[in-house]
Protein backbone atom coordinates (compact mmCIF):
# COMPACT_ATOMS: atom_id res chain seq x y z
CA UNK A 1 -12.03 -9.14 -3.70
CA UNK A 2 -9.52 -8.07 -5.55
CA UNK A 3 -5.41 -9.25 -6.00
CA UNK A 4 -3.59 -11.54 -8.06
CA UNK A 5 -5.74 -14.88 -9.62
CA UNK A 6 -4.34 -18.00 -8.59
CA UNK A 7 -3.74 -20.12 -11.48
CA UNK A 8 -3.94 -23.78 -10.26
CA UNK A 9 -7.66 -22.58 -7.85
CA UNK A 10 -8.77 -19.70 -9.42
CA UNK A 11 -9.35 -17.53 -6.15
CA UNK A 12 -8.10 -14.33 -5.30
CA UNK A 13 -5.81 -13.13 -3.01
CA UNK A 14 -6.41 -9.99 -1.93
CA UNK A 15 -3.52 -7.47 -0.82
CA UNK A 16 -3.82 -5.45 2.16
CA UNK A 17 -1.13 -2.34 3.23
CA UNK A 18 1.16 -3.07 5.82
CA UNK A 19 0.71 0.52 7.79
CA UNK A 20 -2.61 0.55 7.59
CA UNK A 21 -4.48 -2.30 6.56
CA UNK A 22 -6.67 -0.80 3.58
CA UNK A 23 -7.48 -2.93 0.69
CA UNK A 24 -5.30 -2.95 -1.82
CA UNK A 25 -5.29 -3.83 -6.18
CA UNK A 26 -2.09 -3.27 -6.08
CA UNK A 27 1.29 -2.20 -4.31
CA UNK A 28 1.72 1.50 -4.91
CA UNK A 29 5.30 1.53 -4.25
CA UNK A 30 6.47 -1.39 -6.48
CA UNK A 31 3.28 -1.87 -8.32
CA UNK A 32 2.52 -5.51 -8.28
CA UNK A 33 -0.30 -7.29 -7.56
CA UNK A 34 1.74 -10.19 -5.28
CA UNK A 35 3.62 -8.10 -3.50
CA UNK A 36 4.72 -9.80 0.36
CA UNK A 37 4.89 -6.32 1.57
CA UNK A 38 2.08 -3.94 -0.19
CA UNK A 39 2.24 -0.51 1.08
CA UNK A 40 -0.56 1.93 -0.14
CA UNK A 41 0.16 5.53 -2.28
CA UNK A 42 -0.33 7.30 1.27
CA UNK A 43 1.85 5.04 3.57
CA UNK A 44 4.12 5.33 0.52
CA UNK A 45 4.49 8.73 0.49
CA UNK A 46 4.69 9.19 4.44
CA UNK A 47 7.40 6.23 4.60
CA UNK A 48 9.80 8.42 1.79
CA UNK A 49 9.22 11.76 3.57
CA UNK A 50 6.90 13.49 0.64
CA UNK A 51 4.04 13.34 3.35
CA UNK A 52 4.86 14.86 6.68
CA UNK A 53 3.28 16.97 9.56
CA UNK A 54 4.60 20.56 10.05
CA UNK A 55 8.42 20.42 11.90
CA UNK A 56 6.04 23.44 14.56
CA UNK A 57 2.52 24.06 15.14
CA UNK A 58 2.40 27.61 13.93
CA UNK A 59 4.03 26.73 10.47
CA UNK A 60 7.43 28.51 10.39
């Protein structure tokens, strides 16, 4: 597993991304490793717009 190492037992806690529960090192959007919200590079980029289906199905 990977995450953030717990000082005081030593054990990992891993992250996982809110929209679609992959398995995460680290929060793409903010980029830490505790994050209470991760979010991986492609939710990330759908949630801001960057990453988004065709407005019509022919393209125009």
């Amino acid at each position: 597993m990977t995450g953030q190492q717990d000082a005081e037992a030593g054990s990992t806690v891993a992250l996982v991304c809110a929209g679609c529960d992959r398995s995460l090192e680290d929060c793409a959007f903010c980029d830490e490793v505790d994050c209470g919200c991760a979010v991986c590079y492609r939710c990330c980029r759908a949630a801001i717009g960057e990453s988004m289906d065709p407005v019509h199905a022919h393209g125009g």
